[in-house]
C-alpha atoms as a PDB file:
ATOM      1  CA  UNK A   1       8.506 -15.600 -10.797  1.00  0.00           C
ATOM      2  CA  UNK A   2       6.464 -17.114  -7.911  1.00  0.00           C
ATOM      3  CA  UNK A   3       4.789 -15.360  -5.131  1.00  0.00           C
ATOM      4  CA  UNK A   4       6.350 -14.901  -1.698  1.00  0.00           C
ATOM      5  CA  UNK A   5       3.769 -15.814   1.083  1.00  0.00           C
ATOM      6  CA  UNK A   6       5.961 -13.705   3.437  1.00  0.00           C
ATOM      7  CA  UNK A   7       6.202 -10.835   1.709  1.00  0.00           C
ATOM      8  CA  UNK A   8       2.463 -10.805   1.685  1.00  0.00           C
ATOM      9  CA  UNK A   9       2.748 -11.109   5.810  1.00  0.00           C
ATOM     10  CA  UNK A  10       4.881  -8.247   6.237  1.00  0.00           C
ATOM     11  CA  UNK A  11       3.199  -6.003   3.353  1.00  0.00           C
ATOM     12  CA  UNK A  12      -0.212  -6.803   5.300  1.00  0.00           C
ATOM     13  CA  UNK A  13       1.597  -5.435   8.850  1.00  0.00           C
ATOM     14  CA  UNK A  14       2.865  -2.751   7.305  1.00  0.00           C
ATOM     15  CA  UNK A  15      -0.535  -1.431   5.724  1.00  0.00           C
ATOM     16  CA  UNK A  16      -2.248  -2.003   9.487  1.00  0.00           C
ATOM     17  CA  UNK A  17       0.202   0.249  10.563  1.00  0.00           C
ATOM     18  CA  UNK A  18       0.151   2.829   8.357  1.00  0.00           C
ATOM     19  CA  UNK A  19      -3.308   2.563   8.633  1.00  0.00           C
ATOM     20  CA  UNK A  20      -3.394   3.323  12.137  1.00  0.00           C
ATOM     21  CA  UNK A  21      -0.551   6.223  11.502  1.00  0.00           C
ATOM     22  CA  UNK A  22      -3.328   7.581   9.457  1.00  0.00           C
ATOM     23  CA  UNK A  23      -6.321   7.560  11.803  1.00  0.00           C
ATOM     24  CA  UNK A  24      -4.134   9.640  13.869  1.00  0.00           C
ATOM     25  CA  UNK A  25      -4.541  12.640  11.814  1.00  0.00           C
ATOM     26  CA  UNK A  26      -8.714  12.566  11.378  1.00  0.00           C
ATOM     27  CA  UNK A  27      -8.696  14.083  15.420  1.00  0.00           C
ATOM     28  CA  UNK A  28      -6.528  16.747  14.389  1.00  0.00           C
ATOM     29  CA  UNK A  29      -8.306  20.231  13.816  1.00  0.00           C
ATOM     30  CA  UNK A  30      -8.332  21.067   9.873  1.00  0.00           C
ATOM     31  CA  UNK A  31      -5.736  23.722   9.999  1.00  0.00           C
ATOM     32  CA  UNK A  32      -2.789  21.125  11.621  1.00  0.00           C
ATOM     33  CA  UNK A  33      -3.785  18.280   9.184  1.00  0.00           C
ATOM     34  CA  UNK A  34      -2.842  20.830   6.692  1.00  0.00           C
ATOM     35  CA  UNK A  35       0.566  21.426   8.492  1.00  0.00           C
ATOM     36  CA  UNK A  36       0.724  17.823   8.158  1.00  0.00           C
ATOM     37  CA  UNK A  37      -0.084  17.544   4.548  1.00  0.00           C
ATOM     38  CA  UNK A  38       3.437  16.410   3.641  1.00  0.00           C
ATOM     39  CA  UNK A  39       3.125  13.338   6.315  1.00  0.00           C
ATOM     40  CA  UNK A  40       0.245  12.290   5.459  1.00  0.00           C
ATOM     41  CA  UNK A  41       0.774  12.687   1.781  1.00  0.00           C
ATOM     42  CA  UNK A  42       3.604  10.389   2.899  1.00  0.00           C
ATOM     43  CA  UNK A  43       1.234   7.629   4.350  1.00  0.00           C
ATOM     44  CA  UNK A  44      -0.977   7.287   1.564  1.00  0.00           C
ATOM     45  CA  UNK A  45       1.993   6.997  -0.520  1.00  0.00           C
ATOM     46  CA  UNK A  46       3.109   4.117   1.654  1.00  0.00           C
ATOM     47  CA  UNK A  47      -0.166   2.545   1.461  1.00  0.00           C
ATOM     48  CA  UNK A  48      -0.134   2.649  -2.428  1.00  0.00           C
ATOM     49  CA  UNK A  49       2.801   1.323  -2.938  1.00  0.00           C
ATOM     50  CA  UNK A  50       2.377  -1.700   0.165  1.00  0.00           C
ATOM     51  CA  UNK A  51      -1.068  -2.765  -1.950  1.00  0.00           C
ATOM     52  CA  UNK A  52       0.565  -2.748  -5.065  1.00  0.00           C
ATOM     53  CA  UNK A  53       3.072  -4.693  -3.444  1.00  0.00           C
ATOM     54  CA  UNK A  54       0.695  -7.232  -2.257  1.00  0.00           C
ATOM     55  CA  UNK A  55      -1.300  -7.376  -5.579  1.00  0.00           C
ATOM     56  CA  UNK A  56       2.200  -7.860  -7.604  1.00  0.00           C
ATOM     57  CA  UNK A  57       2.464 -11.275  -5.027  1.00  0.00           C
ATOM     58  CA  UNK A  58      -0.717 -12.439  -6.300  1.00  0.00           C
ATOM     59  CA  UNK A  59      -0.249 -11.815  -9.638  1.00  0.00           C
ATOM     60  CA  UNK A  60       3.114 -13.845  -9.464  1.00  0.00           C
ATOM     61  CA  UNK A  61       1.040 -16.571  -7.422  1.00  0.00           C
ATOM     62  CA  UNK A  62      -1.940 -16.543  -9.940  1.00  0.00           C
ATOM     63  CA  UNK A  63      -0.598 -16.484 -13.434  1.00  0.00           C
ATOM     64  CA  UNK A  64       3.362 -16.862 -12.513  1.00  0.00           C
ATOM     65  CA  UNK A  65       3.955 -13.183 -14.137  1.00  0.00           C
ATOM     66  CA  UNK A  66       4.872  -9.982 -13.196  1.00  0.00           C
ATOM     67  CA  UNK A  67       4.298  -6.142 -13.764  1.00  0.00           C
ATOM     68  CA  UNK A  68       5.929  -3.359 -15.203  1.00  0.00           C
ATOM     69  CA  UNK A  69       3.601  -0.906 -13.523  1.00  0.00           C
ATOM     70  CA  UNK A  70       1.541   0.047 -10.489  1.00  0.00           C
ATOM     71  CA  UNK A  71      -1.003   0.861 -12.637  1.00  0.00           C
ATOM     72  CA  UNK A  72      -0.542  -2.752 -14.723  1.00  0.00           C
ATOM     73  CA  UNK A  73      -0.821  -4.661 -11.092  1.00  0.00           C
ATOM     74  CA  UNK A  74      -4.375  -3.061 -10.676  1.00  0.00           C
ATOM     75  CA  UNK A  75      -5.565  -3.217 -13.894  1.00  0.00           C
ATOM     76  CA  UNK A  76      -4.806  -6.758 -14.240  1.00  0.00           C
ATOM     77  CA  UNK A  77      -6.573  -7.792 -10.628  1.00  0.00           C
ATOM     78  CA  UNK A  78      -9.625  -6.685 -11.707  1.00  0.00           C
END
């Protein structure tokens, strides 16, 4: 497997923006980020997955391998 410079491009976008979707909610009063709580339980599972993403390209691009696992992909960047 090799590593896909583009996919690390559009992985990188896609974390700014979520990012920013994210820093929308901090302004919110307390009780309507808890209204929100599925959204922005959403986001953070965006961002998760968009770093593993980008950490599976440069495992691919370091060693040539892959991962079975989020949890693999992290534990092997260390």
């Amino acid at each position: 497997m090799t590593a896909r410079p583009e996919v690390v491009e559009r992985k990188l976008a896609a974390l700014q923006r979520f990012l920013e979707d994210l820093a929308a909610f901090g302004p919110l009063p307390h009780e309507e980020r808890i209204r929100q709580h599925y959204a922005i339980e959403r986001l953070l599972q965006l961002l998760c997955e968009a770093a593993a993403d980008i950490g599976l390209q440069i495992l691919r691009h370091e060693t040539g391998e892959g991962a079975g696992s989020y949890r693999e992909i992290f534990q092997r960047l260390r």
